[in-house]
PDB file of N, CA and C in Angstrom:
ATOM      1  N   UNK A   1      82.979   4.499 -27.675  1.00  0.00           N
ATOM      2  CA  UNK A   1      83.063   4.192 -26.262  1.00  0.00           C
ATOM      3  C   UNK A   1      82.411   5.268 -25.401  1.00  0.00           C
ATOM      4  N   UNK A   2      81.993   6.581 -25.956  1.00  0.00           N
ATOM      5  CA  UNK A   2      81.799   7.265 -25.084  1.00  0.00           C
ATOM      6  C   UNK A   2      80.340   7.227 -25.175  1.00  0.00           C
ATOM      7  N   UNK A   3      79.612   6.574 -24.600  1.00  0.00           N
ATOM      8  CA  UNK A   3      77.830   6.783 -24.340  1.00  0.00           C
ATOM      9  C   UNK A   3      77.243   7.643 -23.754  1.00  0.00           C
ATOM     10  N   UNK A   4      76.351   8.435 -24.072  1.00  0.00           N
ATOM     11  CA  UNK A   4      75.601   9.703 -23.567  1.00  0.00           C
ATOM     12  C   UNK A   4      74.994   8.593 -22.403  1.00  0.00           C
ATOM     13  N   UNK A   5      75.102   8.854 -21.465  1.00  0.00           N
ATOM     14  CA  UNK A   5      73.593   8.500 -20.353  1.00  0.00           C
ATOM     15  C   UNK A   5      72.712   9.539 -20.554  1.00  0.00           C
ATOM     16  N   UNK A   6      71.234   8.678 -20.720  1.00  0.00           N
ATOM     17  CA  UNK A   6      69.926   8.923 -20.582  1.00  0.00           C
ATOM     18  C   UNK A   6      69.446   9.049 -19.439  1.00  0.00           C
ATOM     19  N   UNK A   7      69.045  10.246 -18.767  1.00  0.00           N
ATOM     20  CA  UNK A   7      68.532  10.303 -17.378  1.00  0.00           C
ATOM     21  C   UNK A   7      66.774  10.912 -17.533  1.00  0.00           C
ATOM     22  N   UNK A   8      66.268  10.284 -16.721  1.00  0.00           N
ATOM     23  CA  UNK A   8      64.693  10.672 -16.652  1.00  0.00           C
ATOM     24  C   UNK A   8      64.758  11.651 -15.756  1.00  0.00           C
ATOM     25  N   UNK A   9      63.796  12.253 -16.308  1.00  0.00           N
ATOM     26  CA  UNK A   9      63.643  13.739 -15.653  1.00  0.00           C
ATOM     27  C   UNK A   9      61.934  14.053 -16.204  1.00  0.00           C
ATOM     28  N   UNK A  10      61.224  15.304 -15.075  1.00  0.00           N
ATOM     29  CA  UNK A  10      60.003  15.265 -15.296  1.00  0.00           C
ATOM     30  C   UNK A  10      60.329  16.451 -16.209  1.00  0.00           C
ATOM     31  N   UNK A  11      59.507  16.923 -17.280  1.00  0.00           N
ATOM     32  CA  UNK A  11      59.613  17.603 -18.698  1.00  0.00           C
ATOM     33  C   UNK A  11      58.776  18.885 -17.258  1.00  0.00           C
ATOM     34  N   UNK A  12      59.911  20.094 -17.949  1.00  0.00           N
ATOM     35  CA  UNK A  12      59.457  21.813 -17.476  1.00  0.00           C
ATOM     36  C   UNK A  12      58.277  22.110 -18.896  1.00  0.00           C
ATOM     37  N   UNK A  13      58.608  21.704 -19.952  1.00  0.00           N
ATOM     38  CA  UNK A  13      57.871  22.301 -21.132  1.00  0.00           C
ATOM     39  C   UNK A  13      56.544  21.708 -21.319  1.00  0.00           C
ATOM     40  N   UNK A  14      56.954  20.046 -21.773  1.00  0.00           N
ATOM     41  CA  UNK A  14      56.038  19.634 -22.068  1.00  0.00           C
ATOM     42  C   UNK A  14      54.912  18.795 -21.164  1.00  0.00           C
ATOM     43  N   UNK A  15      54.258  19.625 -20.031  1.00  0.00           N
ATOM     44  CA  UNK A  15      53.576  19.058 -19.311  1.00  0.00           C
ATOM     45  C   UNK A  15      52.327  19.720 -19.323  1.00  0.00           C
ATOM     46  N   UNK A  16      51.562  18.705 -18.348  1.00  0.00           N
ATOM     47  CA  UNK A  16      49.878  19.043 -17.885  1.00  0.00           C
ATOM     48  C   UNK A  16      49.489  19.004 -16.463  1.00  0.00           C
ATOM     49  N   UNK A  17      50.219  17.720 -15.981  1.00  0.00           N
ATOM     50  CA  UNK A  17      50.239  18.218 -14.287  1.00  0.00           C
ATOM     51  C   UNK A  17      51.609  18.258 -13.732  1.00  0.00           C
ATOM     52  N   UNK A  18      52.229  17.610 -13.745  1.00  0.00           N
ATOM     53  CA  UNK A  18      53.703  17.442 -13.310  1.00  0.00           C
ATOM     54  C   UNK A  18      54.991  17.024 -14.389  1.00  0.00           C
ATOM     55  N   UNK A  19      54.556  17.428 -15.061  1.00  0.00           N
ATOM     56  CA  UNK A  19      55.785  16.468 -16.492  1.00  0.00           C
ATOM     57  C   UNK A  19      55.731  15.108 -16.447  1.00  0.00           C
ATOM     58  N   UNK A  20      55.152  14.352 -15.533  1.00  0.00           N
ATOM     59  CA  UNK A  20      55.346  12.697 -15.617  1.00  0.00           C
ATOM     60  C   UNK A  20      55.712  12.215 -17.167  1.00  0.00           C
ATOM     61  N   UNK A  21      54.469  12.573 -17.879  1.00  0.00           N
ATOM     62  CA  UNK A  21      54.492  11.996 -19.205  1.00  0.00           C
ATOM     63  C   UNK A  21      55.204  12.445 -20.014  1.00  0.00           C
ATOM     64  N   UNK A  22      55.568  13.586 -20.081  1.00  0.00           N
ATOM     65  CA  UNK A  22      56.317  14.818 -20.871  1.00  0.00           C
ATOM     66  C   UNK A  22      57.757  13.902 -20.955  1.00  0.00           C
ATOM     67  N   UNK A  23      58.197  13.680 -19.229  1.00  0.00           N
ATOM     68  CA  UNK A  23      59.328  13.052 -18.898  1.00  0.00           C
ATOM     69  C   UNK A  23      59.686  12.004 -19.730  1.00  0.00           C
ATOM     70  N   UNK A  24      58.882  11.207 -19.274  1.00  0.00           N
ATOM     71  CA  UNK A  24      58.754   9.593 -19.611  1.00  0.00           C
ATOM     72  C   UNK A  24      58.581   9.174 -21.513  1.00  0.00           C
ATOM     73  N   UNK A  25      57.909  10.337 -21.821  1.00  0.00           N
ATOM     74  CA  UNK A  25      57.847  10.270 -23.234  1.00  0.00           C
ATOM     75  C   UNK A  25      59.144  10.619 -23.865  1.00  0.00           C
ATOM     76  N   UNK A  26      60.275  12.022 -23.651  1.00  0.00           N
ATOM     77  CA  UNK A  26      61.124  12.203 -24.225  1.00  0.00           C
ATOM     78  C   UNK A  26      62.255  11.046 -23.768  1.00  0.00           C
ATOM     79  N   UNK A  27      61.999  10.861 -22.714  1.00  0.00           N
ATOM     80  CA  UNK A  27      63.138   9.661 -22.040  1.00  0.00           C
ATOM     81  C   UNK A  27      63.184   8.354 -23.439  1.00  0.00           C
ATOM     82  N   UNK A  28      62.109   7.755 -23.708  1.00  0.00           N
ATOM     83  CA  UNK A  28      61.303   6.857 -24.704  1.00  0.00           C
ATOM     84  C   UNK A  28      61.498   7.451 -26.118  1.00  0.00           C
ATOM     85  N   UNK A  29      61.773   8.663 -26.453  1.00  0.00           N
ATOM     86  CA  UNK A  29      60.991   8.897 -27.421  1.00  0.00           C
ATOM     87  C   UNK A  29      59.841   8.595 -28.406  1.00  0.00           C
ATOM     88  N   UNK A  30      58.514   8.611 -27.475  1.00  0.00           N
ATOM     89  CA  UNK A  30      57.375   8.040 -27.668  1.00  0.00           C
ATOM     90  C   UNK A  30      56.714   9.302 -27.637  1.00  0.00           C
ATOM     91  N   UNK A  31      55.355   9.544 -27.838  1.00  0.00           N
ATOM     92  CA  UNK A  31      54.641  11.022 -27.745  1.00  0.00           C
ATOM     93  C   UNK A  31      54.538  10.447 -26.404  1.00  0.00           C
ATOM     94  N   UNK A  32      54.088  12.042 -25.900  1.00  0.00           N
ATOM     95  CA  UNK A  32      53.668  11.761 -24.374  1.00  0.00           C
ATOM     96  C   UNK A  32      52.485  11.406 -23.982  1.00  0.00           C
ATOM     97  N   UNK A  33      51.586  11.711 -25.464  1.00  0.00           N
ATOM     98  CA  UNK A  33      50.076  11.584 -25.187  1.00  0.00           C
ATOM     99  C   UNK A  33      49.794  10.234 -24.666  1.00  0.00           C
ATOM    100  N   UNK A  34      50.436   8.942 -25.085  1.00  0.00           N
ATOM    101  CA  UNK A  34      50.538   7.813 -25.182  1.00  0.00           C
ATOM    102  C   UNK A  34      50.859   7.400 -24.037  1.00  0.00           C
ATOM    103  N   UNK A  35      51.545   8.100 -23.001  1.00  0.00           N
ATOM    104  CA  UNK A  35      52.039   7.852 -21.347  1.00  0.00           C
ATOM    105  C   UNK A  35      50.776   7.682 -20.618  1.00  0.00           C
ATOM    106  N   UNK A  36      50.127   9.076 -21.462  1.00  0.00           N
ATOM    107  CA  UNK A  36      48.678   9.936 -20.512  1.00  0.00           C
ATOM    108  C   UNK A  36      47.598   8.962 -20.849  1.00  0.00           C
ATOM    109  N   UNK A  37      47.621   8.576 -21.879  1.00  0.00           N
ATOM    110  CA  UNK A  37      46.246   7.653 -22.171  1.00  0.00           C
ATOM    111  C   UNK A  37      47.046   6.554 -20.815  1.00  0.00           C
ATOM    112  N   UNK A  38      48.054   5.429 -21.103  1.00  0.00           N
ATOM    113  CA  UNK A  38      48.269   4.558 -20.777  1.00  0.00           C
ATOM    114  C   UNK A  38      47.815   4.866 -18.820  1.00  0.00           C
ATOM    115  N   UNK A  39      47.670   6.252 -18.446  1.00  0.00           N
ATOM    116  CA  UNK A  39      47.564   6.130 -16.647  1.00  0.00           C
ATOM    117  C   UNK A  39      45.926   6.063 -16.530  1.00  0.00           C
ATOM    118  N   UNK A  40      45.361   6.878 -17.862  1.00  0.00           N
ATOM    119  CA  UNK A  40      43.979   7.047 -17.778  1.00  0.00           C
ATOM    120  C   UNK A  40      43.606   6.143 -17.325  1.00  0.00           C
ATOM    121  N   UNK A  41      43.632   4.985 -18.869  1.00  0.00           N
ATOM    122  CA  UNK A  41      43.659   3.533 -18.967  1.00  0.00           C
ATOM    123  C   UNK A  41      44.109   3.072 -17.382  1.00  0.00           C
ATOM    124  N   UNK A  42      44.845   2.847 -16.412  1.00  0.00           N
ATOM    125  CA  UNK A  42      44.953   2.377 -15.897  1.00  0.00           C
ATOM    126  C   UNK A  42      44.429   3.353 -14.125  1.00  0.00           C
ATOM    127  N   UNK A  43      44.417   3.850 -14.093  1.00  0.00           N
ATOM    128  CA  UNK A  43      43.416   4.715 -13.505  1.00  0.00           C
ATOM    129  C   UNK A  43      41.923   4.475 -13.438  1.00  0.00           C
ATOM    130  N   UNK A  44      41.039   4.259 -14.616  1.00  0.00           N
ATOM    131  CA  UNK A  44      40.084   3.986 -15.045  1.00  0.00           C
ATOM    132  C   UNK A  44      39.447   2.047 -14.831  1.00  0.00           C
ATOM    133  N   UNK A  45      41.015   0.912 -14.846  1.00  0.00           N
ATOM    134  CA  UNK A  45      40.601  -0.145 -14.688  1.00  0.00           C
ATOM    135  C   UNK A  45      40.753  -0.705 -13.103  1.00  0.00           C
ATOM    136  N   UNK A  46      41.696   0.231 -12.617  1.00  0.00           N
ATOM    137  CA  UNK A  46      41.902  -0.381 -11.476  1.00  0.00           C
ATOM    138  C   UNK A  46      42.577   0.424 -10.062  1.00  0.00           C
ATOM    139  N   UNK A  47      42.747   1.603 -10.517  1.00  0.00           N
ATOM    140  CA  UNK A  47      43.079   3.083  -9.907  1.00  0.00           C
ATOM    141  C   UNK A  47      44.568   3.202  -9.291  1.00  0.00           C
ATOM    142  N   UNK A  48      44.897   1.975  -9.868  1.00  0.00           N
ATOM    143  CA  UNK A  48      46.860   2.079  -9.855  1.00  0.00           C
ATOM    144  C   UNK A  48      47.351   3.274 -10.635  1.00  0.00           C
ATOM    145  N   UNK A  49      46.591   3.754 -11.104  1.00  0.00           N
ATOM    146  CA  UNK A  49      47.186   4.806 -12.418  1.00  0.00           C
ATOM    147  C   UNK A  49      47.487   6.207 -11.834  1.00  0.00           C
ATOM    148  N   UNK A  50      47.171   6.365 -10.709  1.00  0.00           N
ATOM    149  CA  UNK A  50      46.903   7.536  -9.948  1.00  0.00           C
ATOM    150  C   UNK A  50      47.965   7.600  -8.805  1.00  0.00           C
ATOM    151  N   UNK A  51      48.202   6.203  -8.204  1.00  0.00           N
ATOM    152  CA  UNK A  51      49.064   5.721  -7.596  1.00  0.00           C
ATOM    153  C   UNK A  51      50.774   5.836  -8.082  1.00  0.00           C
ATOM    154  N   UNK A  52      50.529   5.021  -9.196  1.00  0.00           N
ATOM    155  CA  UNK A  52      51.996   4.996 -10.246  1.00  0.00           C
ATOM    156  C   UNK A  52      52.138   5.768 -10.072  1.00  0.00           C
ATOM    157  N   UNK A  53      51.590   7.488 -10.586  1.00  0.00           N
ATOM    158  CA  UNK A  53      51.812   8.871 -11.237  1.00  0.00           C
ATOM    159  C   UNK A  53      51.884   9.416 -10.220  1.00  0.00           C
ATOM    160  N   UNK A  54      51.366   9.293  -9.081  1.00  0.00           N
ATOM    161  CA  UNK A  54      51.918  10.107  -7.759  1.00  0.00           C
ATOM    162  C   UNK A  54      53.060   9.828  -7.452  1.00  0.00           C
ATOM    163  N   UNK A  55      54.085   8.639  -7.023  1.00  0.00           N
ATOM    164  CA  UNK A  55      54.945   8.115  -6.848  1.00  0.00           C
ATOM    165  C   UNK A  55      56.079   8.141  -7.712  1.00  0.00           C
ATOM    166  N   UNK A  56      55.973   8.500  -8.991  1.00  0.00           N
ATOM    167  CA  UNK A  56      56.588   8.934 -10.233  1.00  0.00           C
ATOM    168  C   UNK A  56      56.503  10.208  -9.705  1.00  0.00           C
ATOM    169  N   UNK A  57      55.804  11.023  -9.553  1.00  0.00           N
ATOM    170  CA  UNK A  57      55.768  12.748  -9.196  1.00  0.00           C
ATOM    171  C   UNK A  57      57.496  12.580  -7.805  1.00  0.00           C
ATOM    172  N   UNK A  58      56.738  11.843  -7.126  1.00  0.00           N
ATOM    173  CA  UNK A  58      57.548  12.300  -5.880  1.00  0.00           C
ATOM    174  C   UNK A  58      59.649  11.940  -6.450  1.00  0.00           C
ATOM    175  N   UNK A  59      59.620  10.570  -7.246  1.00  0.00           N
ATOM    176  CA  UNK A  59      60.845   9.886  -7.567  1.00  0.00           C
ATOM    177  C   UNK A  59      61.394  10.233  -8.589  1.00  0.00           C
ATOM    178  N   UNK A  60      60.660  10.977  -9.515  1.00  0.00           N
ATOM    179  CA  UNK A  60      61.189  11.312 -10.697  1.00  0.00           C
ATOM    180  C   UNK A  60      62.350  13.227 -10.752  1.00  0.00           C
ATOM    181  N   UNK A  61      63.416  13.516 -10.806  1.00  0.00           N
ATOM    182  CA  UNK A  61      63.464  14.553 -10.625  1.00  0.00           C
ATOM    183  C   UNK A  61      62.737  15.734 -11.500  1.00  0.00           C
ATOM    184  N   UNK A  62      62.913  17.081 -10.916  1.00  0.00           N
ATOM    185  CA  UNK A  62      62.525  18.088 -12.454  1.00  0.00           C
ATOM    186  C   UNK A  62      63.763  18.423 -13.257  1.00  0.00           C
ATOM    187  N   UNK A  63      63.326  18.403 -14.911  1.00  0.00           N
ATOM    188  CA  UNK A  63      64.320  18.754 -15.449  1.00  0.00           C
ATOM    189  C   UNK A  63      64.939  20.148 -15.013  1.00  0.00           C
ATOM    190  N   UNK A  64      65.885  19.626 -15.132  1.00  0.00           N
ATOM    191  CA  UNK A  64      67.044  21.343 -15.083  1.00  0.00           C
ATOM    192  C   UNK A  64      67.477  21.162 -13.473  1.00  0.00           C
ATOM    193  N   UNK A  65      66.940  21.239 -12.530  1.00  0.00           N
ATOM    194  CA  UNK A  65      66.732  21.323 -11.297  1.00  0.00           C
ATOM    195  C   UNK A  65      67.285  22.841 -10.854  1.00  0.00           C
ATOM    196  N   UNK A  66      68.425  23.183 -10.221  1.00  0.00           N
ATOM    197  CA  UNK A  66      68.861  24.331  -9.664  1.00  0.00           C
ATOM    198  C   UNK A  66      69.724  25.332 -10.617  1.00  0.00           C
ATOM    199  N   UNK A  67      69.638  24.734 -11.769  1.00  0.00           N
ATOM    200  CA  UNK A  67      70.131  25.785 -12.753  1.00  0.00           C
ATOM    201  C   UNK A  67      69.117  26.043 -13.248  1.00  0.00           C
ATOM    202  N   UNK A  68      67.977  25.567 -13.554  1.00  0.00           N
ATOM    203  CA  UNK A  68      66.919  26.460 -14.635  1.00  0.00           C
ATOM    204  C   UNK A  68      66.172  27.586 -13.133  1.00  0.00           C
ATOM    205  N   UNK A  69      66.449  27.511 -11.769  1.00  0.00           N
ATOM    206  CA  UNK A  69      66.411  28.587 -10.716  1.00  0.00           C
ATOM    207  C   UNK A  69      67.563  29.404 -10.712  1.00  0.00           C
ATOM    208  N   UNK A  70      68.385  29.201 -10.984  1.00  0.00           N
ATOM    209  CA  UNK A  70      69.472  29.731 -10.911  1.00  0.00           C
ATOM    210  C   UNK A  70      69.745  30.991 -12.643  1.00  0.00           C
ATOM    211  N   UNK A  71      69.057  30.596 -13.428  1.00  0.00           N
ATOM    212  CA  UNK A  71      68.764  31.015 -14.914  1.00  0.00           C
ATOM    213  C   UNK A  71      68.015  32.054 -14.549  1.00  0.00           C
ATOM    214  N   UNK A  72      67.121  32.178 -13.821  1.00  0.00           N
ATOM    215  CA  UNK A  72      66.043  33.091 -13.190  1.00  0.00           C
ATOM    216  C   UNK A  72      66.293  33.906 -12.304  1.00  0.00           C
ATOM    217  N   UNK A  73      66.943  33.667 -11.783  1.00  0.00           N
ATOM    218  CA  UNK A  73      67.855  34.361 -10.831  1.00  0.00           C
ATOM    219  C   UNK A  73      68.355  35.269 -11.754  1.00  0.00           C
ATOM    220  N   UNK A  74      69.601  35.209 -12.669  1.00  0.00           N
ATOM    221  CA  UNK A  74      70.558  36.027 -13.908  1.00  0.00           C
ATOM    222  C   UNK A  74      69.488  36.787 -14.405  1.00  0.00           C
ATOM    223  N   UNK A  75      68.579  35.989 -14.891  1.00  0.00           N
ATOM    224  CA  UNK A  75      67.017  37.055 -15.921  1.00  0.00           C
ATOM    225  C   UNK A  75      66.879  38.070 -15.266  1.00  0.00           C
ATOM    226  N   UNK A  76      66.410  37.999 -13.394  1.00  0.00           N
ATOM    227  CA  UNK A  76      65.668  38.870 -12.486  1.00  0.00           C
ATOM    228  C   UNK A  76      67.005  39.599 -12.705  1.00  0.00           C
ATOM    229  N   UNK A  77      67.714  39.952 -12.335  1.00  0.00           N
ATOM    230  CA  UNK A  77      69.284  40.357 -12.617  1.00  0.00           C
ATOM    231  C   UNK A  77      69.330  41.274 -14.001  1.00  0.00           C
ATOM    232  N   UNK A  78      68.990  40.827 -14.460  1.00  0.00           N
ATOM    233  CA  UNK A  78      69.407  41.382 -16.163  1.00  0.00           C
ATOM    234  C   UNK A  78      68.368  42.310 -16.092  1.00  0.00           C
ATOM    235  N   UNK A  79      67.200  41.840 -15.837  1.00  0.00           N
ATOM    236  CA  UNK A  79      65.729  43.212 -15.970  1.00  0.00           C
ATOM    237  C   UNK A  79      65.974  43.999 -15.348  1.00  0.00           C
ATOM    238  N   UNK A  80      66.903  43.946 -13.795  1.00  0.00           N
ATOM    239  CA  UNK A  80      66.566  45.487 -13.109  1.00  0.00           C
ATOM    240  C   UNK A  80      67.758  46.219 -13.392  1.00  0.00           C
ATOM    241  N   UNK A  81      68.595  45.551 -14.669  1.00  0.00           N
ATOM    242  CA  UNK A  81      70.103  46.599 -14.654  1.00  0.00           C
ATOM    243  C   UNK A  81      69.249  47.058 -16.030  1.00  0.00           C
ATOM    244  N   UNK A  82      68.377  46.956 -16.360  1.00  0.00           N
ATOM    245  CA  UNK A  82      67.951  47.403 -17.706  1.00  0.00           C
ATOM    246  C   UNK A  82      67.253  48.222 -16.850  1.00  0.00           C
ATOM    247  N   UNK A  83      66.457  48.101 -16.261  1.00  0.00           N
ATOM    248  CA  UNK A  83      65.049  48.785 -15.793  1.00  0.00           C
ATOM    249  C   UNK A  83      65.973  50.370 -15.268  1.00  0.00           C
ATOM    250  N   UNK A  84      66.711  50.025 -14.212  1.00  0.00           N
ATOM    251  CA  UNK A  84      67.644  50.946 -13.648  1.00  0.00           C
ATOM    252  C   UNK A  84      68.340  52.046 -15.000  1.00  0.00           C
ATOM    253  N   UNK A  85      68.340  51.419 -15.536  1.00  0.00           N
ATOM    254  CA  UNK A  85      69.208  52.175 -17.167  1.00  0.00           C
ATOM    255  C   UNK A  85      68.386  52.686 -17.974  1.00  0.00           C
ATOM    256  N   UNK A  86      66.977  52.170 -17.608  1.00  0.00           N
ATOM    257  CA  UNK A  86      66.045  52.927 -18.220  1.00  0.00           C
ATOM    258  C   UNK A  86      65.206  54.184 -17.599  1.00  0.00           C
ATOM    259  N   UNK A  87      65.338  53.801 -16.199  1.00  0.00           N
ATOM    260  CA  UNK A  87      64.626  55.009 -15.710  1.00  0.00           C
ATOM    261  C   UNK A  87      65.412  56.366 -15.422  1.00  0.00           C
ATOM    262  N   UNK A  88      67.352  56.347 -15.427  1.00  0.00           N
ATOM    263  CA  UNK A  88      67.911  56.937 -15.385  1.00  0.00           C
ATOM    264  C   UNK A  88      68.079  57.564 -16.714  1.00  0.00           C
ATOM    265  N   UNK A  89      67.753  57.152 -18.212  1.00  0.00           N
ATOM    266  CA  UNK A  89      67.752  57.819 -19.019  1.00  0.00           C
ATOM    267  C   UNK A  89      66.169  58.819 -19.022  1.00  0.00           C
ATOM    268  N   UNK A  90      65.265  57.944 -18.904  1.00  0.00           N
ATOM    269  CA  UNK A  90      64.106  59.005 -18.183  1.00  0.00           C
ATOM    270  C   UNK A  90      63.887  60.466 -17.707  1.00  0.00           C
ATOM    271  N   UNK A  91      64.816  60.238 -16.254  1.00  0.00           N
ATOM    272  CA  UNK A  91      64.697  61.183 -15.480  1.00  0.00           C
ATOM    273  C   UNK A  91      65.725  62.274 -15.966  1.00  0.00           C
ATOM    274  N   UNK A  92      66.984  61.784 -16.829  1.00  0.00           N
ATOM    275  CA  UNK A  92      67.615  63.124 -17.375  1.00  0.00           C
ATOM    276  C   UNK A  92      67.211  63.427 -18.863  1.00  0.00           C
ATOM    277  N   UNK A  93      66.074  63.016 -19.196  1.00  0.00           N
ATOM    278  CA  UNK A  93      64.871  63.464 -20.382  1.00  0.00           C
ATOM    279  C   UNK A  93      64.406  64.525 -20.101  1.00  0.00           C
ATOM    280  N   UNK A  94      63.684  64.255 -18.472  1.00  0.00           N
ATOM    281  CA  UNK A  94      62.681  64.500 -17.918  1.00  0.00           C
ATOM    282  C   UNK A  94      63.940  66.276 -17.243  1.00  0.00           C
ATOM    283  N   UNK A  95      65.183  65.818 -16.799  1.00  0.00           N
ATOM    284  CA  UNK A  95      65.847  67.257 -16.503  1.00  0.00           C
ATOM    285  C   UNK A  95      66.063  68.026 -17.572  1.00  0.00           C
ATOM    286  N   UNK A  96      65.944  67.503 -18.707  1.00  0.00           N
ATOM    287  CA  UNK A  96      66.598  68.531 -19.824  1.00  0.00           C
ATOM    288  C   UNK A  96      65.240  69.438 -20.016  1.00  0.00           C
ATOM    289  N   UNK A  97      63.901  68.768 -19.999  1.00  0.00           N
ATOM    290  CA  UNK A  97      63.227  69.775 -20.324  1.00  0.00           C
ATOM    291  C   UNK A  97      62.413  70.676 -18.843  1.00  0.00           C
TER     292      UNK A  97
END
């Protein structure tokens, strides 16, 4: 009874311009290459393909959204209590001699 929901989301990893396909492919589990041909393809016959994929850009969210900013945030965080811990072992290197 308990079903995972599947939510579309534009792919942070696996992209080339915006995750559209990245998205849409793991959503599917289809390759993504197969998204990208399919806008070419349709881009190329009738220039809806450009259209779709813009409109997909704007409706589709990004994966992670305010936690994979928020992840970055903790990182920037974590480097300057290191950085700070490093330059203070430094400078009493630097007093001993």
């Amino acid at each position: 009874m308990s079903e995972k929901i599947k939510k579309l989301y534009r792919s942070r990893k696996n992209r080339i311009l915006f995750g559209v396909c990245g998205g849409l492919g793991s959503y599917f589990k289809i390759d993504p290459n197969i998204f990208r041909i399919l806008f070419i393809i349709l881009t190329l016959m009738s220039g809806i393909g450009v259209i779709l994929y813009v409109v997909l850009v704007l409706f589709i969210p990004t994966e992670g959204g305010k936690r994979i900013e928020e992840d970055k945030f903790a990182e920037v965080d974590e480097f300057k209590k290191r950085a700070g811990e490093k330059i203070q072992d430094i400078a009493k290197k630097v007093k001993k001699k």
